[in-house]
Protein backbone atom coordinates (compact mmCIF):
# COMPACT_ATOMS: atom_id res chain seq x y z
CA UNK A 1 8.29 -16.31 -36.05
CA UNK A 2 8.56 -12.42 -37.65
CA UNK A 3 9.46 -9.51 -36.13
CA UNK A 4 6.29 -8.69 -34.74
CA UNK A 5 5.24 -11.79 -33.12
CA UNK A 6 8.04 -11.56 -31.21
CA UNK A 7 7.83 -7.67 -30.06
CA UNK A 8 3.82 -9.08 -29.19
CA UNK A 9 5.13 -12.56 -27.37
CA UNK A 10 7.32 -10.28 -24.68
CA UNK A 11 4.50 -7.81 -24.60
CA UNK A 12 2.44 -10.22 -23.51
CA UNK A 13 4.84 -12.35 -21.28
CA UNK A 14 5.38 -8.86 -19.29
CA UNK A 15 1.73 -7.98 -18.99
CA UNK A 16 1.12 -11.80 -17.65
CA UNK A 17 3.97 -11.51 -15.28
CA UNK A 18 2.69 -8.27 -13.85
CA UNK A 19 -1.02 -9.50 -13.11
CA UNK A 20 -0.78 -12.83 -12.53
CA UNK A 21 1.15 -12.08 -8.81
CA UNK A 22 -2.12 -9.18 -8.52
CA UNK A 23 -4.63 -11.57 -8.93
CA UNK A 24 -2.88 -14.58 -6.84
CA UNK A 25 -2.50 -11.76 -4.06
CA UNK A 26 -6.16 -10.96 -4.49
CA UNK A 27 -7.43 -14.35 -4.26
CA UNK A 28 -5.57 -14.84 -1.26
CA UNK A 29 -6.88 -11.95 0.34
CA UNK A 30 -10.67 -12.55 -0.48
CA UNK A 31 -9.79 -16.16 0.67
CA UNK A 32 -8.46 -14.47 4.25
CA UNK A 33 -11.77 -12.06 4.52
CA UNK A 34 -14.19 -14.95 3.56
CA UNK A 35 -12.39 -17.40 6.86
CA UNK A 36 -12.42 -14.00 8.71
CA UNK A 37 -15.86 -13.43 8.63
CA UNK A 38 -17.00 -17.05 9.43
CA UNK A 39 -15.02 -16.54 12.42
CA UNK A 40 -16.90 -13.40 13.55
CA UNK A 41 -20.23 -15.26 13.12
CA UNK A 42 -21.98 -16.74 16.03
């Protein structure tokens, strides 16, 4: 592995570590809204 894949292999491993959490957050929250609402309807 050179130089650069490396630098590009942490680059990457950082970016994935900061959305992944984001998205599973988001999922659970349109998960929550979606139960939410099919308790408000009649």
């Amino acid at each position: 592995m050179t130089n650069e894949d490396k630098k590009r292999k942490e680059f990457f491993e950082k970016e994935l570590l900061w959305k992944y959490p984001i998205m599973f957050l988001a999922l659970i929250v349109c998960v929550k809204i979606l139960q939410y609402l099919d308790n408000i309807r009649p």
